[in-house]
N, C-alpha and C. Protein backbone atom coordinates (compact mmCIF):
# COMPACT_ATOMS: atom_id res chain seq x y z
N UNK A 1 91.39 176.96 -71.16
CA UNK A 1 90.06 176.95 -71.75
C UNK A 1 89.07 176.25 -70.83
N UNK A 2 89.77 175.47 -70.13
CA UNK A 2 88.56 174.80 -69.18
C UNK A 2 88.04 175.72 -68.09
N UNK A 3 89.47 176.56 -67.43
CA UNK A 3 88.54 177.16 -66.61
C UNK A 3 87.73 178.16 -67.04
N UNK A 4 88.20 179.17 -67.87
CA UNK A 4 87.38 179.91 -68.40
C UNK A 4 85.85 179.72 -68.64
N UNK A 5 86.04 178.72 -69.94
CA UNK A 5 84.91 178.47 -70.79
C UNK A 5 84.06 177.00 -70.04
N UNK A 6 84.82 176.54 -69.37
CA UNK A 6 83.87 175.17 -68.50
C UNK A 6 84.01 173.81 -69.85
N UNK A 7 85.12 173.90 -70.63
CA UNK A 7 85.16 172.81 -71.70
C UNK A 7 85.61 171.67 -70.69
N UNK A 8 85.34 170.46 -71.04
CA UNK A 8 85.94 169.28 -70.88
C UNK A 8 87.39 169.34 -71.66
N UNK A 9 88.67 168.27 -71.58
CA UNK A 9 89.57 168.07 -71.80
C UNK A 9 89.22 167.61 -74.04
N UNK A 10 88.12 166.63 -73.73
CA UNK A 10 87.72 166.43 -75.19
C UNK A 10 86.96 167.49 -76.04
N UNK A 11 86.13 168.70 -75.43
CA UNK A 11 85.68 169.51 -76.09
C UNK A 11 86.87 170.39 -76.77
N UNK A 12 87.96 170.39 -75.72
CA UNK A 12 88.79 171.48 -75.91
C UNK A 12 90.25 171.19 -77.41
N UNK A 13 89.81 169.50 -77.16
CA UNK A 13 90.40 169.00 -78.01
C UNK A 13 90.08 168.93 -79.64
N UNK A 14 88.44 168.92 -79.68
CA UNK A 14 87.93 168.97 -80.74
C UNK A 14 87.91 170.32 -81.22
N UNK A 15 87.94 171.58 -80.48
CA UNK A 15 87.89 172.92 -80.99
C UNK A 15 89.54 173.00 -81.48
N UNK A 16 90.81 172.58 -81.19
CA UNK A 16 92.07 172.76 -81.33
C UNK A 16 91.85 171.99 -82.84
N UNK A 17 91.56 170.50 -83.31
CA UNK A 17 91.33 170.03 -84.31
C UNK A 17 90.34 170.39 -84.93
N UNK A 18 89.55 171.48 -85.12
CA UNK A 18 88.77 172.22 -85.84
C UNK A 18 89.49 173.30 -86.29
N UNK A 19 90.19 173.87 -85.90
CA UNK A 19 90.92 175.21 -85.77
C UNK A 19 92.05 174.31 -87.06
N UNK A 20 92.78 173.05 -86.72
CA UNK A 20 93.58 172.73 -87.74
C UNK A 20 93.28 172.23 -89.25
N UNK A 21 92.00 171.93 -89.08
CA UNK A 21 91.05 171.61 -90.31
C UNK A 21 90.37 172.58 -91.45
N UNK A 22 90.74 174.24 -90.52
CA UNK A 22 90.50 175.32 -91.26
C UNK A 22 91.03 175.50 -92.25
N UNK A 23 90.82 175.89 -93.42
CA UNK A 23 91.46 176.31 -94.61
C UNK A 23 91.88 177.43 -94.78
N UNK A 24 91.20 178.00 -94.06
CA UNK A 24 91.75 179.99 -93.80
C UNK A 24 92.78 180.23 -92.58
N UNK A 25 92.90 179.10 -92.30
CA UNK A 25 94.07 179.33 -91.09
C UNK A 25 95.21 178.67 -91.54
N UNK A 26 96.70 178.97 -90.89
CA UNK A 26 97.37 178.27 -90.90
C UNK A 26 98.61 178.65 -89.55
N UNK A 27 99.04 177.12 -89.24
CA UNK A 27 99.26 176.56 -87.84
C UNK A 27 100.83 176.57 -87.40
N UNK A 28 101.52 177.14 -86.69
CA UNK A 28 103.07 176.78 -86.65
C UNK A 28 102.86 175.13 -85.87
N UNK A 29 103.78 174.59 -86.12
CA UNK A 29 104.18 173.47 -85.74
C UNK A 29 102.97 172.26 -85.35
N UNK A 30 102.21 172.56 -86.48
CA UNK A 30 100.65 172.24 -87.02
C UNK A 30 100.68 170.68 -86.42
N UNK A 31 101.44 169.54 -86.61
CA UNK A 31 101.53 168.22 -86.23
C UNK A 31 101.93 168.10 -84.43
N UNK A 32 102.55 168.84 -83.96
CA UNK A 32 102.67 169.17 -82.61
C UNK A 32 101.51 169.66 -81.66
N UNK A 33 100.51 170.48 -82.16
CA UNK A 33 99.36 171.25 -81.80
C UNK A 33 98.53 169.34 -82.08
N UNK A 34 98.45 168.94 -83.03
CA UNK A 34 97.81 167.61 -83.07
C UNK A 34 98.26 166.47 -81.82
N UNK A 35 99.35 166.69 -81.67
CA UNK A 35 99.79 165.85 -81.17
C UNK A 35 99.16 165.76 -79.84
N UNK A 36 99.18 167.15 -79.31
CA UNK A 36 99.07 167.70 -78.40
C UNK A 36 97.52 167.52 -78.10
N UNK A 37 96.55 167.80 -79.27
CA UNK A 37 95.20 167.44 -78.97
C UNK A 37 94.66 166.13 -78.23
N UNK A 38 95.40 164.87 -79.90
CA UNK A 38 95.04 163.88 -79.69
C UNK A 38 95.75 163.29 -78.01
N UNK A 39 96.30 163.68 -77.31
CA UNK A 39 96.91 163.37 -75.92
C UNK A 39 96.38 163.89 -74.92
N UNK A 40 95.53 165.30 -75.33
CA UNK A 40 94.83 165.81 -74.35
C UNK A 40 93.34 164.88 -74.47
N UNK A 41 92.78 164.77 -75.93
CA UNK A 41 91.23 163.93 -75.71
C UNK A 41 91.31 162.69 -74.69
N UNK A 42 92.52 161.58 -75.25
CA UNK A 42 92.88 160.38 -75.08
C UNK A 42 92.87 160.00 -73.74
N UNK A 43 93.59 161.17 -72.91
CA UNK A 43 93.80 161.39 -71.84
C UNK A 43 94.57 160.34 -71.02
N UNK A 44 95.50 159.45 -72.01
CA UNK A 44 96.02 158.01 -71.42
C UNK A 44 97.86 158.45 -70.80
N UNK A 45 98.55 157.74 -70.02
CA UNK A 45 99.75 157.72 -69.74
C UNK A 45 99.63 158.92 -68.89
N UNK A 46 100.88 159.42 -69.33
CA UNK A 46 101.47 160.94 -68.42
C UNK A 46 100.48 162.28 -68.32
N UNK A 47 99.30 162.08 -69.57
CA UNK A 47 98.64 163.09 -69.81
C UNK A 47 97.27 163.15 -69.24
N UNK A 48 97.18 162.12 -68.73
CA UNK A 48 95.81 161.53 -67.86
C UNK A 48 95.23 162.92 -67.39
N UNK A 49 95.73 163.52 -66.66
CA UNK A 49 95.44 164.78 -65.95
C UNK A 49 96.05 166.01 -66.18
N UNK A 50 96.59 166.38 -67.89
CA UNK A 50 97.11 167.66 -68.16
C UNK A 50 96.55 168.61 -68.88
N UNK A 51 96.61 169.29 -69.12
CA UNK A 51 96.27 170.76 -69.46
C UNK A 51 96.48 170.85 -71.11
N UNK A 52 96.00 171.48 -72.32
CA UNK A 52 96.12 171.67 -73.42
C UNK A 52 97.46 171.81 -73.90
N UNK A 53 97.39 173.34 -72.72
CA UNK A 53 99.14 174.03 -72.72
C UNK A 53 100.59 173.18 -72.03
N UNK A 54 100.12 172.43 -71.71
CA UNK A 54 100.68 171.36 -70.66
C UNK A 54 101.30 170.61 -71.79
N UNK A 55 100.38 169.78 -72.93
CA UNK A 55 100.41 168.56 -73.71
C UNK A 55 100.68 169.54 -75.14
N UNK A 56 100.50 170.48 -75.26
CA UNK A 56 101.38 171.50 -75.90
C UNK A 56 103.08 171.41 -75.47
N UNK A 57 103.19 172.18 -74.97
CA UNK A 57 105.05 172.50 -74.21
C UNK A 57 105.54 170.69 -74.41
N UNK A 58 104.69 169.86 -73.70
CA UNK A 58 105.45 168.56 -73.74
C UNK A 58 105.77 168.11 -75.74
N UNK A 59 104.81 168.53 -76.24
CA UNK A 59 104.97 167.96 -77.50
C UNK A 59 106.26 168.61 -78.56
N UNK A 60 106.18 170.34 -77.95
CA UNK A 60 106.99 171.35 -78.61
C UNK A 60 108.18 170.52 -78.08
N UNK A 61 108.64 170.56 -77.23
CA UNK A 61 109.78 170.32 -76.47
C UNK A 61 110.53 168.84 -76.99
N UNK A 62 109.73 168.16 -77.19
CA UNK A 62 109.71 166.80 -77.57
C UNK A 62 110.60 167.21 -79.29
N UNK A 63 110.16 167.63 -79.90
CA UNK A 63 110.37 168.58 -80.92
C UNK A 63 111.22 168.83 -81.34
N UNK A 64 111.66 169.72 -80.29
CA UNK A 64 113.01 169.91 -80.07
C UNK A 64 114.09 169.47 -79.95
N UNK A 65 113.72 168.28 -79.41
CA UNK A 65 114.88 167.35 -79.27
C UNK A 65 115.35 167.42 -77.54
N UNK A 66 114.19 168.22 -77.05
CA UNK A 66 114.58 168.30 -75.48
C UNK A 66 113.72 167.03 -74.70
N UNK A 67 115.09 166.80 -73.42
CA UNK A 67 114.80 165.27 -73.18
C UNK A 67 113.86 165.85 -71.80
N UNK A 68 113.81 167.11 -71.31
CA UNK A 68 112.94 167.19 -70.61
C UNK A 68 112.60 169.24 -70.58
N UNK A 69 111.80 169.62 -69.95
CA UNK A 69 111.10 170.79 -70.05
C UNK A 69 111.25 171.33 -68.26
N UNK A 70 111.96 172.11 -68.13
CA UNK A 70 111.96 172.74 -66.53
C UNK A 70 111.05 173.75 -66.69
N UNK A 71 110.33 173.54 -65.39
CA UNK A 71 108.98 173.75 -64.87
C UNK A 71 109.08 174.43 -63.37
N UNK A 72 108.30 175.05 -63.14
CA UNK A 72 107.82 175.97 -61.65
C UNK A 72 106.52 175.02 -60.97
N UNK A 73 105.52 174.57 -62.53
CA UNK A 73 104.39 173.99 -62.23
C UNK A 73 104.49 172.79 -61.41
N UNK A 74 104.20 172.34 -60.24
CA UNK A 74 104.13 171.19 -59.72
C UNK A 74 103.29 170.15 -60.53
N UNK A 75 102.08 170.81 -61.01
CA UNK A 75 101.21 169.53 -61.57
C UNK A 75 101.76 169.11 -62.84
N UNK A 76 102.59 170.34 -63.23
CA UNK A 76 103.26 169.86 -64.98
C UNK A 76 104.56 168.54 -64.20
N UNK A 77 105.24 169.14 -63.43
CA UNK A 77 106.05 168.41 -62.96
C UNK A 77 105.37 166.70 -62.74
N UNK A 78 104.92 166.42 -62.47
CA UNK A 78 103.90 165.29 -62.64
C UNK A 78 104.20 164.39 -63.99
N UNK A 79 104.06 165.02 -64.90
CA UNK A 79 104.23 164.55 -66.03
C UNK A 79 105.97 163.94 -66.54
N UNK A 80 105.95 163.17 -67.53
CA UNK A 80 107.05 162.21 -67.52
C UNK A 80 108.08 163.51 -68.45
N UNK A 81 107.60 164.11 -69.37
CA UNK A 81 108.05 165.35 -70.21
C UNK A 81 108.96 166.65 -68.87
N UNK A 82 108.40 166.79 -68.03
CA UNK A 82 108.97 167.78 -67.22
C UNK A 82 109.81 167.10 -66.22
N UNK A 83 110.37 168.39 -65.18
CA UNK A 83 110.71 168.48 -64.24
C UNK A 83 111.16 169.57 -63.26
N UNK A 84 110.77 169.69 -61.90
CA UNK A 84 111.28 170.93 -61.37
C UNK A 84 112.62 171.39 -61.18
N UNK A 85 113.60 172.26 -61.31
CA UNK A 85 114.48 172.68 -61.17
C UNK A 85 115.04 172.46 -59.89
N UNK A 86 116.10 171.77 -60.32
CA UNK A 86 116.84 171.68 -58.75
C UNK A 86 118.46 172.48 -58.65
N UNK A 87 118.96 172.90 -57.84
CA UNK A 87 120.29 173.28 -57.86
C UNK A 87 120.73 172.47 -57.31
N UNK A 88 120.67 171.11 -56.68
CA UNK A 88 121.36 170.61 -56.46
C UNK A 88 122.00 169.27 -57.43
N UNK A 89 121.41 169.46 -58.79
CA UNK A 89 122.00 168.19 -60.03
C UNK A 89 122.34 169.36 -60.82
N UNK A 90 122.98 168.84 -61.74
CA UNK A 90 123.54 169.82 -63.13
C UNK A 90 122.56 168.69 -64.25
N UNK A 91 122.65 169.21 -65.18
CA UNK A 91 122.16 168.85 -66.58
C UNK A 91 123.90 168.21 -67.05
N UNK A 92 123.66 167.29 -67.41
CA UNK A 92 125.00 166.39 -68.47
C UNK A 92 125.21 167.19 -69.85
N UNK A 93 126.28 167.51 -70.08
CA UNK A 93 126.93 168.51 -71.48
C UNK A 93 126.00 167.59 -72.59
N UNK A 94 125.58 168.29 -73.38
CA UNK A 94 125.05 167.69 -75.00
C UNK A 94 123.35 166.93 -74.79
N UNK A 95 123.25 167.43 -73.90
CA UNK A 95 121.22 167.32 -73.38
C UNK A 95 120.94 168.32 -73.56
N UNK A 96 119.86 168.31 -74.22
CA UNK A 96 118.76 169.93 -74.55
C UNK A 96 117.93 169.40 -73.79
N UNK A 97 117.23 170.64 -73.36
CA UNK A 97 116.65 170.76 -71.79
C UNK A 97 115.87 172.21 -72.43
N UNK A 98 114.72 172.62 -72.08
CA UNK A 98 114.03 173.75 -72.39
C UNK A 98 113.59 174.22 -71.65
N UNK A 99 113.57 175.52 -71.70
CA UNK A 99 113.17 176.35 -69.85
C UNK A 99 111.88 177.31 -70.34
């Protein structure tokens, strides 16, 4: 939405929490999409510099019960939620991991 529309990180945040405040709408994983807002306005810790969809996936994933999110994105990789794929580690048996 930013590049598109030229929103700031907080505009984009307040249109996502408008959208959840609707009464004619309704939201899958409605507290996650929040979560996800209030981390994108806040813009504090890991999220300082992420993306809607970014602080989305980290929150879904979180969710999930996954201890991290494999990524292609370098700048997602950045974040404490991700990481890039390596072949040279394995994942430990009984870790959820989301691709």
């Amino acid at each position: 939405m930013n590049r598109v529309y030229g929103l700031s990180r907080a505009e984009i945040a307040r249109a996502v929490e408008a959208v959840l405040q609707a009464d004619t709408l309704s939201v899958q994983n409605e507290q996650e999409v929040f979560v996800a807002s209030v981390a994108l306005k806040q813009g504090k810790g890991s999220f300082s510099d992420a993306s809607f969809s970014q602080a989305l996936i980290a929150a879904l994933s979180t969710w999930a019960g996954c201890e991290k999110t494999l990524t292609f994105d370098r700048k997602a990789a950045q974040l404490a939620e991700f990481e890039l794929p390596s072949g040279k580690e394995r994942k430990p048996v009984g870790k959820r991991t989301s691709f």
